[in-house]
Protein backbone atom coordinates (compact mmCIF):
# COMPACT_ATOMS: atom_id res chain seq x y z
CA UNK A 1 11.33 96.73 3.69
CA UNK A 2 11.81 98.06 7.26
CA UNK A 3 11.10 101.20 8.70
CA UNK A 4 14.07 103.21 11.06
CA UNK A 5 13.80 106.11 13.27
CA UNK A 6 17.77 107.18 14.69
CA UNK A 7 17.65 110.71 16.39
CA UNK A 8 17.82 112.43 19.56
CA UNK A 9 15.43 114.11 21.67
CA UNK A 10 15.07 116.30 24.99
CA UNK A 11 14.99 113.06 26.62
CA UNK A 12 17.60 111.72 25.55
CA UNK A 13 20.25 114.58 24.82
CA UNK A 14 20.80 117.88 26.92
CA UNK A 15 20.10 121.24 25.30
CA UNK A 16 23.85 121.89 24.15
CA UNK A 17 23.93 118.35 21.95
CA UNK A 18 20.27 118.87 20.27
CA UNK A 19 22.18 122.73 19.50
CA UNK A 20 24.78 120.96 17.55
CA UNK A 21 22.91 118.55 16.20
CA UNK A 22 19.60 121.35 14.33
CA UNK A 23 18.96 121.60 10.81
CA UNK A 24 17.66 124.71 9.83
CA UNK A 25 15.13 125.32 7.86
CA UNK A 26 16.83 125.47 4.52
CA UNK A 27 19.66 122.84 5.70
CA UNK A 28 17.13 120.22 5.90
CA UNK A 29 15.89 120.60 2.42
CA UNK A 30 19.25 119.59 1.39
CA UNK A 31 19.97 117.12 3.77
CA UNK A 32 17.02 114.78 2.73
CA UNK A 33 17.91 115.41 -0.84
CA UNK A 34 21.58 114.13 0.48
CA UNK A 35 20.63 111.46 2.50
CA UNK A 36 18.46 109.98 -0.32
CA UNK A 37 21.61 109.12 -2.58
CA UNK A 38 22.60 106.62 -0.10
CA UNK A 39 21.72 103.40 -1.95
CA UNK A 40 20.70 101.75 1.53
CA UNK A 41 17.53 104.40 2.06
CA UNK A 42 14.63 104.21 0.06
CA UNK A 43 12.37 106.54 1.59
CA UNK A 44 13.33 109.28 4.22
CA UNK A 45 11.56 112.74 6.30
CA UNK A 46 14.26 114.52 8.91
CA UNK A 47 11.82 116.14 11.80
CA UNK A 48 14.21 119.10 13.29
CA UNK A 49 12.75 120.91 16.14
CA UNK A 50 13.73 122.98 19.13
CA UNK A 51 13.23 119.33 21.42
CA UNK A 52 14.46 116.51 19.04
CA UNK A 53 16.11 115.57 15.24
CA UNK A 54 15.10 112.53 13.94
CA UNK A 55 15.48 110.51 10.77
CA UNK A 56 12.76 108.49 9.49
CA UNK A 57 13.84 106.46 6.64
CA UNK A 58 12.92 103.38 4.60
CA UNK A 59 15.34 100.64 4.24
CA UNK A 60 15.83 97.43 3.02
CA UNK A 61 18.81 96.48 5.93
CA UNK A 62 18.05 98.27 9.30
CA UNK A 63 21.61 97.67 10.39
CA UNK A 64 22.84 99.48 7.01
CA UNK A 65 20.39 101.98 6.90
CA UNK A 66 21.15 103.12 10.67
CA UNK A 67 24.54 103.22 10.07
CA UNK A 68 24.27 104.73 7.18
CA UNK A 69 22.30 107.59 9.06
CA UNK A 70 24.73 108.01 11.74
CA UNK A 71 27.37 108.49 9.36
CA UNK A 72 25.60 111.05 7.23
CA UNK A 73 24.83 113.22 10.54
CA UNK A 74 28.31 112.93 11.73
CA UNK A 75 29.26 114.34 8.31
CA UNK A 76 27.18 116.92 7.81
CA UNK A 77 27.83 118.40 11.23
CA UNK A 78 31.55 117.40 11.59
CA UNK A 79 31.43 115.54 14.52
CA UNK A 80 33.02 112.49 16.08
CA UNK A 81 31.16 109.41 16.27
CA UNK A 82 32.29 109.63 20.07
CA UNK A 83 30.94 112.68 20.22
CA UNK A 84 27.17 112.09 20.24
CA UNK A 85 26.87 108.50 19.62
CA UNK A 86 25.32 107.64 23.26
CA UNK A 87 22.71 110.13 22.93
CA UNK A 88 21.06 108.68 19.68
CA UNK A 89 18.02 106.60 20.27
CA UNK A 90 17.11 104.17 17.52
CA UNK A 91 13.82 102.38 16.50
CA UNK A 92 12.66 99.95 14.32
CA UNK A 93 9.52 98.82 12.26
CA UNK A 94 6.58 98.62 15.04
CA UNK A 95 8.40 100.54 17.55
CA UNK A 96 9.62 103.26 15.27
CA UNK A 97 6.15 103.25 13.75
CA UNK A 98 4.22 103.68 17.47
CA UNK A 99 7.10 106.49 18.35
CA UNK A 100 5.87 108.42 15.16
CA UNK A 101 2.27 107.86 16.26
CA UNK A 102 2.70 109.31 19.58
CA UNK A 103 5.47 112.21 18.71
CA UNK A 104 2.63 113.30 16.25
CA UNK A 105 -0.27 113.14 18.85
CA UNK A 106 2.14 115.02 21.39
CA UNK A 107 2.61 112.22 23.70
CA UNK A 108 6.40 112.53 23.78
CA UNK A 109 6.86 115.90 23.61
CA UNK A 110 8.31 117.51 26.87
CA UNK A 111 4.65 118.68 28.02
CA UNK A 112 1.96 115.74 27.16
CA UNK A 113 -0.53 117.20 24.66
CA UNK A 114 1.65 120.04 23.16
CA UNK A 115 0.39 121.05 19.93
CA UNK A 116 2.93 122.63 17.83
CA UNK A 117 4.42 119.20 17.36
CA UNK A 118 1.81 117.52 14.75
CA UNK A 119 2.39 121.08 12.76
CA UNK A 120 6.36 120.27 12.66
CA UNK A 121 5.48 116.42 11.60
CA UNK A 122 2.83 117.84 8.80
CA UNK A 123 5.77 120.21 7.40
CA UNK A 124 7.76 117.92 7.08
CA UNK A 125 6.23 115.37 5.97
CA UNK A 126 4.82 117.68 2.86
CA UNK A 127 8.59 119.26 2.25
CA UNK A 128 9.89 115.72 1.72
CA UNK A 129 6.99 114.63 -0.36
CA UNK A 130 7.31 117.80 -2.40
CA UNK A 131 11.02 116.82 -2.76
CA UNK A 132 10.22 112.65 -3.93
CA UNK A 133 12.31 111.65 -1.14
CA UNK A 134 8.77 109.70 0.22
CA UNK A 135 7.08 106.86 -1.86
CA UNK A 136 3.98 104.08 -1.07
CA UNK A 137 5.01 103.49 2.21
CA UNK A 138 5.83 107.06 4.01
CA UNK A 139 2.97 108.93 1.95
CA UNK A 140 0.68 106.06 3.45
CA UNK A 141 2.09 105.88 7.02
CA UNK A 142 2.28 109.73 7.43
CA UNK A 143 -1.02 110.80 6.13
CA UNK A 144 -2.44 108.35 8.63
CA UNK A 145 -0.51 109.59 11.26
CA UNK A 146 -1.53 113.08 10.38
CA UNK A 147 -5.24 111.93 10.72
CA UNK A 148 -5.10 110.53 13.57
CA UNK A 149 -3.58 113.02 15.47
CA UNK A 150 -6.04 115.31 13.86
CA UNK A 151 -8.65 113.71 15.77
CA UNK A 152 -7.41 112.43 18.41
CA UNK A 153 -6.57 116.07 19.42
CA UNK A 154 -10.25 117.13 18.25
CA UNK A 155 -11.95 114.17 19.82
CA UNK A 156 -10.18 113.92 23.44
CA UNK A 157 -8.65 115.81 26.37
CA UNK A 158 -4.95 115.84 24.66
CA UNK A 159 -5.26 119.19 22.60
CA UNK A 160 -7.63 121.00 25.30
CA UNK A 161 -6.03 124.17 27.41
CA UNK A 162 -2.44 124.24 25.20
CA UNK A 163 0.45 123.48 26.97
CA UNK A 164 3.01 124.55 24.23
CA UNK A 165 6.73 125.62 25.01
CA UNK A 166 5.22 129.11 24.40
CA UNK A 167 2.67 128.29 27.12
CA UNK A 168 5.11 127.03 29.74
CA UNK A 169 7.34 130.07 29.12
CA UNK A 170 4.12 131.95 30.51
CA UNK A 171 3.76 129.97 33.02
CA UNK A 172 7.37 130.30 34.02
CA UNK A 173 6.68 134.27 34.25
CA UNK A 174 3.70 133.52 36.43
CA UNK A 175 5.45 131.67 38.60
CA UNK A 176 8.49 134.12 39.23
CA UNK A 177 5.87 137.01 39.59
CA UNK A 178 2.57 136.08 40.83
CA UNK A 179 1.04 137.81 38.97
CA UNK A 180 2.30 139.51 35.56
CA UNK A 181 -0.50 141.59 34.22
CA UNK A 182 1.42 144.67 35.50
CA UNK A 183 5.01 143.37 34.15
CA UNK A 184 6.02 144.49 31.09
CA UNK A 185 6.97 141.76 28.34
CA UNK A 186 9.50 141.65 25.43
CA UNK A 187 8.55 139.21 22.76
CA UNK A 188 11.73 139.03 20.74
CA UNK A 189 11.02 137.05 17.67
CA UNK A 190 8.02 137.47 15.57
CA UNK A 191 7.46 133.55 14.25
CA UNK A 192 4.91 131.37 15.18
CA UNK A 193 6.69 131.07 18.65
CA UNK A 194 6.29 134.33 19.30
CA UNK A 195 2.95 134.68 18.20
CA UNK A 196 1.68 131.66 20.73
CA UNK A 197 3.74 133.38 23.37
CA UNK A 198 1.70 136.81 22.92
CA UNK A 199 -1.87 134.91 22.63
CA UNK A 200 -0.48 133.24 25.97
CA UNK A 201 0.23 136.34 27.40
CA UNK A 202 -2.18 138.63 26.58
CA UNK A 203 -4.89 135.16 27.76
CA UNK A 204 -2.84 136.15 30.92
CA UNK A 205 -3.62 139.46 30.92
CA UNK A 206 -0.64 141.18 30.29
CA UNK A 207 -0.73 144.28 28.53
CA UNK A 208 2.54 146.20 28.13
CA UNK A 209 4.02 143.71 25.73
CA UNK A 210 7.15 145.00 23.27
CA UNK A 211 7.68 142.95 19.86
CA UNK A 212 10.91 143.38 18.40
CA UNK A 213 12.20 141.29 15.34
CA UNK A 214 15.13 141.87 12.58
CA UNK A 215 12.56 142.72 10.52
CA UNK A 216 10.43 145.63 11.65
CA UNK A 217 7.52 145.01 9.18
CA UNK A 218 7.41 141.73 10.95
CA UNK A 219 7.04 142.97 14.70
CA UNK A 220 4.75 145.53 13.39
CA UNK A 221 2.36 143.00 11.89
CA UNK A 222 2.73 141.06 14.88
CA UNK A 223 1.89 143.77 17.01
CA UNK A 224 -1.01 144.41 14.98
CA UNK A 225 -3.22 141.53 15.36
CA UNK A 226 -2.97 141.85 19.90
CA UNK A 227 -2.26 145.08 21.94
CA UNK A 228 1.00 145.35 21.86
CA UNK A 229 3.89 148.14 20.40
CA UNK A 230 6.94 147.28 18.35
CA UNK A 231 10.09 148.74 18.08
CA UNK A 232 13.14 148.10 15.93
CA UNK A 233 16.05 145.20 16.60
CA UNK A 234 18.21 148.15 17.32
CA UNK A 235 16.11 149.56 19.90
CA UNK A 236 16.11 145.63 22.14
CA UNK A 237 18.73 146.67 24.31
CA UNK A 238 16.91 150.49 25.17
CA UNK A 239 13.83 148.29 25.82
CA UNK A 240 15.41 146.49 28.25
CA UNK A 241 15.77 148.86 30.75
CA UNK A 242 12.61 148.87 31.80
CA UNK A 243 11.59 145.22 30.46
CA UNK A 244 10.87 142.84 34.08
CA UNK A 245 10.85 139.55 31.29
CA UNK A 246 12.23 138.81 28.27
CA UNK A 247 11.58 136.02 26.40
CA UNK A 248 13.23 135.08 23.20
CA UNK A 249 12.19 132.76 20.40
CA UNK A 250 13.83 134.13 16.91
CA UNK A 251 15.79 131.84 14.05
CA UNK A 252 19.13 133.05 14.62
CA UNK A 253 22.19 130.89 14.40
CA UNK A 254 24.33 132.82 16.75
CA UNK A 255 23.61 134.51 20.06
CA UNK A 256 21.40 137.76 19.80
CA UNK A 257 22.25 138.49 23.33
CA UNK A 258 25.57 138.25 25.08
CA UNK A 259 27.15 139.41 28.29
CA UNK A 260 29.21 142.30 26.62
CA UNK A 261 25.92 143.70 25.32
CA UNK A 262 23.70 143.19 28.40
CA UNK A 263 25.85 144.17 31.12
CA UNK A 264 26.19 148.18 30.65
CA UNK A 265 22.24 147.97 30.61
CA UNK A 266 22.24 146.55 33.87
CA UNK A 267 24.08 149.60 35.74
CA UNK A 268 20.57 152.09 34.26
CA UNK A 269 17.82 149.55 35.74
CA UNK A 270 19.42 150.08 39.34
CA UNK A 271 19.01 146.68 40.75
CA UNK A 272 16.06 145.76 39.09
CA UNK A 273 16.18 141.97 38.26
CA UNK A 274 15.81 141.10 34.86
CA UNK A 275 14.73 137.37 33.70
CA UNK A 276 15.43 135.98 30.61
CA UNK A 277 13.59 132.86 28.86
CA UNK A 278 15.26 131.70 26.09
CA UNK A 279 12.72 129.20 24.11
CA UNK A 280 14.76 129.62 20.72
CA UNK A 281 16.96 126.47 18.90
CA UNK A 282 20.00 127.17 18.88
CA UNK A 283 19.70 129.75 21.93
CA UNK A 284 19.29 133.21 21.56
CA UNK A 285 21.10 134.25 24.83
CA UNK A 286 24.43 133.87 25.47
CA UNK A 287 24.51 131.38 28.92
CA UNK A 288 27.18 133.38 30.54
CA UNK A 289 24.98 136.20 30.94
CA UNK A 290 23.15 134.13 33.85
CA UNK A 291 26.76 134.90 35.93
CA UNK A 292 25.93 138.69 35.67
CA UNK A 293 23.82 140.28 38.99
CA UNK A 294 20.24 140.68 39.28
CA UNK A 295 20.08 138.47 36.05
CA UNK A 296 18.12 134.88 35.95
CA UNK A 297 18.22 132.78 32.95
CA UNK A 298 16.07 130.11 31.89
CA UNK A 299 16.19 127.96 28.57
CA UNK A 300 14.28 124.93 27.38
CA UNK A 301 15.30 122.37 29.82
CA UNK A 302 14.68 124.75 32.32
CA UNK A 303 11.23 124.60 31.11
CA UNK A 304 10.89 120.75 30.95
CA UNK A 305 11.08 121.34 35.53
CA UNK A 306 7.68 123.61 34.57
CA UNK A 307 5.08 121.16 34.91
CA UNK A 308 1.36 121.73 35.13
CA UNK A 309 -0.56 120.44 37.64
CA UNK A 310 -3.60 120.13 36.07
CA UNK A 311 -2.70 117.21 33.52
CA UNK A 312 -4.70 114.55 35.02
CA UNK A 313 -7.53 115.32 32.07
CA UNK A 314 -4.63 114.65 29.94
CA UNK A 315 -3.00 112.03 31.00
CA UNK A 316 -6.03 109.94 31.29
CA UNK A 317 -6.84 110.97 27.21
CA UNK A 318 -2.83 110.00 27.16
CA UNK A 319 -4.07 106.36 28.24
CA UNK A 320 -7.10 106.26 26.08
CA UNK A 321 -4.76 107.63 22.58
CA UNK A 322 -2.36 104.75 23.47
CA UNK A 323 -4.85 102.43 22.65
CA UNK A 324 -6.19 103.62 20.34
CA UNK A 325 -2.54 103.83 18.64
CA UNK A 326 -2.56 100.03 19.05
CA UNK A 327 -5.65 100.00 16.33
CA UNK A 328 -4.06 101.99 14.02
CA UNK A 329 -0.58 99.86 14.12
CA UNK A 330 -2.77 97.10 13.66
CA UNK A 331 -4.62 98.74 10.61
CA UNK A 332 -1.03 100.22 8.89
CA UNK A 333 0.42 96.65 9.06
CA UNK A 334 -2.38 94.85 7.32
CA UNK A 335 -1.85 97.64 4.71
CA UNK A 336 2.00 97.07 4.45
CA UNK A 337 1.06 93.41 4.61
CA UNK A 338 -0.61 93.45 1.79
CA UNK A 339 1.82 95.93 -0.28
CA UNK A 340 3.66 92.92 -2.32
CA UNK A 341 0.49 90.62 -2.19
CA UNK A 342 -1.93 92.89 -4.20
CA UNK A 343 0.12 92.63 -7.47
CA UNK A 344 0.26 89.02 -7.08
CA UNK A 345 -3.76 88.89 -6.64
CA UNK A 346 -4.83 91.01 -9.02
CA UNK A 347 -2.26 89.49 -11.42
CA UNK A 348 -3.82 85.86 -10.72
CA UNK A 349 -7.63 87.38 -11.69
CA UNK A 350 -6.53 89.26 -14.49
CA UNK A 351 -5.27 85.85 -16.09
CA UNK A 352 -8.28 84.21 -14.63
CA UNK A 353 -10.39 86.65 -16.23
CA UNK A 354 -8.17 86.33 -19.77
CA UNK A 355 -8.95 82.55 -19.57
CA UNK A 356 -12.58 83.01 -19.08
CA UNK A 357 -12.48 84.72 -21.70
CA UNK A 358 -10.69 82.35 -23.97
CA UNK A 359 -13.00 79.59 -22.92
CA UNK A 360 -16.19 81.30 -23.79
CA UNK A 361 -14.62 82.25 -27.36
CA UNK A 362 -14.18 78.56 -27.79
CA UNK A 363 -17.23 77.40 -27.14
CA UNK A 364 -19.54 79.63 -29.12
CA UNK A 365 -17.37 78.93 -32.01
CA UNK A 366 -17.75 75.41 -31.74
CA UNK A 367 -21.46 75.72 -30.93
CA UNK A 368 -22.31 78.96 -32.67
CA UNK A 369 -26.16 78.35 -32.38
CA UNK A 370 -26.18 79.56 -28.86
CA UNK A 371 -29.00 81.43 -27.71
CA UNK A 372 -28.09 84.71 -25.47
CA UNK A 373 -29.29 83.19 -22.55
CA UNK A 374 -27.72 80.28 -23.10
CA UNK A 375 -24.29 82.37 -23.44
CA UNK A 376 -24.84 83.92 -20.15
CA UNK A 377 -25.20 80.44 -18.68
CA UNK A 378 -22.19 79.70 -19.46
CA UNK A 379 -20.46 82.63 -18.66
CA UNK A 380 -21.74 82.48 -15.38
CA UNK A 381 -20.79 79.01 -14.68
CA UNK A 382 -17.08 79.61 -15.65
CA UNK A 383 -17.10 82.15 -14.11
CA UNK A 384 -18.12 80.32 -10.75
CA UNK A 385 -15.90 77.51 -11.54
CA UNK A 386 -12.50 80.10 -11.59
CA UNK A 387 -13.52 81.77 -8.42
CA UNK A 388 -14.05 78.52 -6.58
CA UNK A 389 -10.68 77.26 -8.02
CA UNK A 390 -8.86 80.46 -6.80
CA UNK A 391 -11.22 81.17 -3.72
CA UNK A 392 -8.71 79.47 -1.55
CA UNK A 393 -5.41 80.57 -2.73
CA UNK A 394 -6.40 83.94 -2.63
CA UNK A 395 -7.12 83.43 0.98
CA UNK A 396 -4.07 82.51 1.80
CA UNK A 397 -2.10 84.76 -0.15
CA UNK A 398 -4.17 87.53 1.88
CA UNK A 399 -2.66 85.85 4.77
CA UNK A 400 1.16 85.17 4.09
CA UNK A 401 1.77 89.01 3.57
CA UNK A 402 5.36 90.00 2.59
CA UNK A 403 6.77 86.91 2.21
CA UNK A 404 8.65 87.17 -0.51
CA UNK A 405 9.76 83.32 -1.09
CA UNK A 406 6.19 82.20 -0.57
CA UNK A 407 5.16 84.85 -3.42
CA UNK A 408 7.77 83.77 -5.84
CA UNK A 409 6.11 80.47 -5.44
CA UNK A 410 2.76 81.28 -6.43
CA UNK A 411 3.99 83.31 -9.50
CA UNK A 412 5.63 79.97 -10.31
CA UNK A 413 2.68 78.00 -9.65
CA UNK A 414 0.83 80.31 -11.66
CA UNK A 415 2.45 81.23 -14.01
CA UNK A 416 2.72 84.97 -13.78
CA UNK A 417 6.24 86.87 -14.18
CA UNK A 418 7.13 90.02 -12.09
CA UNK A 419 7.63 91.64 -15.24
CA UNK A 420 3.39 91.26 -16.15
CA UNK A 421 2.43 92.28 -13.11
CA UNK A 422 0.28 95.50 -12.36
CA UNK A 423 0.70 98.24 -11.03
């Protein structure tokens, strides 16, 4: 069995490919379920985020099974295979193993460290398992992966001082104002984006921060937990009068914003520029709007040119997690090496256990007048005289892993059929 990764990424595909190319929430339910009927993947988890899609499958054939995933994507977008074909980025077995390692630990997200990512991987991961697209090996190889980055962002530098999307979108404002404590904020979007975006904010000290979500009961329990007011979707375009930033994060498919709907807002704010960060997947704001006056729009690969200067602390945990990845790859392929072999061992001392059995039988009813010590003499020397037999075949079964040929021959040797063998 191998394990693939084919997908694309922030550095690999610009923002308007990674657009086309987003499952939704609910899509990607039904797209594992899809991708599971092709006979060539045995295991699969689709990680869609606002920075990457990738495909993590099980396969017996890598160059099958990544064709096979290519084809399904182009289908159930509708594209071209010339249409996105040179941004895909493909991995196999160790390397697609490390890349999960690190995405989960937030080493190749677009700020080192970012948090949200292990999250994403952890959701996913549980909506395929809750779906049986997952078996042995992605239940094993994700829950260790969830672990480590668990500690790894508890035990170093990596997790300290967030640097999330949300954060940089802060920083962004900081940057165009100085200071924005005075400014006054429009949060539209009341999801877990949003949510980091206020705690950044209001860690800022900003104050006059405006929620606003499709669903008012949502901005106003937003509001609730930090010092801000909501108001109604209706009322976004009022608040934006007087708004200095906005910055947009909700789960809409189509453009909330657009140029038609901004610009007669403009003429009432009298010069005043307006700025615009658009942090949502697929965007929020319609990109024409940044050709209007006195209007300056930012997305996410705008943000990716936001780098923080003070990433030394982790960069050098960066370096230390690296290695430390090395231990677990080491650790996850002793496991997988030893996914066929185990059947085959415990097989071998379940029939050397049978015979010892046997043998004992035999002799106490040919000598019946045994004593009970006398029995357990025997039983121990038996006993001894199976495990030295089978010490050193065990030993090397331990050490030919997967190898399926030199497996068949030991069942042969042994006499034990694939159909007898444990679970």
């Amino acid at each position: 069995m191998h394990i693939i990764k084919v997908g694309i990424s922030h550095q690999t595909a610009p923002l308007e490919i990674r657009e086309r190319l987003s499952f939704s929430e609910e899509a990607v339910t039904q797209a594992m379920l899809e991708l599971q009927k092709q006979y060539v993947i045995s295991e699969n988890v689709i990680i869609s985020t606002c920075n990457r899609t990738e495909v993590y499958a099980v396969t017996k054939h890598i160059h099958a099974g990544v064709a096979a995933i290519q084809e399904f994507i182009s289908n159930w977008f509708q594209l071209a295979d010339d249409e996105f074909a040179q941004y895909f980025s493909r991995a196999e077995d160790e390397e697609a193993i490390r890349h999960l390692f690190k995405l989960a630990t937030g080493l190749d997200s677009m700020v080192i460290g970012e948090t949200q990512i292990l999250g994403q991987v952890r959701d996913a991961f549980l909506k395929a398992q809750h779906l049986h697209v997952t078996d042995k090996i992605f239940n094993e190889l994700f829950k260790r992966v969830i672990t480590f980055a668990k500690r790894t962002h508890n035990d170093t530098a990596i997790g300290k001082q967030a640097v999330s999307i949300s954060y940089v979108a802060v920083e962004l404002s900081k940057k165009i104002f100085g200071n924005i404590e005075g400014k006054h904020i429009v949060i539209l979007g009341a999801g877990e984006t949003g949510e980091l975006t206020l705690k950044n904010l209001q860690g800022a000290g900003v104050s006059n921060i405006t929620v606003i979500n499709r669903t008012f009961e949502r901005a106003e329990k937003l509001a609730s937990k930090f010092i801000a007011q909501a108001v109604p979707f209706e009322d976004l375009l009022e608040s934006l009068k007087e708004a200095d930033i906005l910055i947009s994060s909700t789960a809409s498919t189509t453009s909330v914003l657009t140029k038609e709907n901004l610009h007669p807002i403009l003429q009432q704010r009298r010069e005043k520029p307006l700025f615009l960060i658009d942090i949502a997947m697929p965007r929020d704001i319609d990109p024409t709007i940044a050709e209007l006056d006195q209007v300056f729009l930012y997305n996410l690969d705008d943000l990716q040119k936001v780098v923080d200067e003070n990433m030394e602390a982790r960069k050098k945990a960066a370096l230390l997690i690296e290695k430390q990845v090395n231990t677990e790859l080491t650790s996850f392929h002793q496991w997988l090496d030893m996914l066929d072999v185990v059947p085959v061992i415990r097989a071998l001392q379940e029939k050397s256990g049978l015979i010892q059995e046997s043998v004992l039988k035999s002799i106490s009813q040919k000598m019946p007048n045994l004593t009970e010590r006398e029995v357990e003499i025997l039983k121990k020397h038996i006993k001894s005289i199976s495990h030295q037999l089978l010490k050193e075949p065990l030993d090397y079964m331990k050490q030919m892993g997967n190898e399926e040929k030199s497996l068949e021959e030991v069942r042969l040797i042994f006499g034990l059929t694939k159909e007898k063998m444990p679970e």
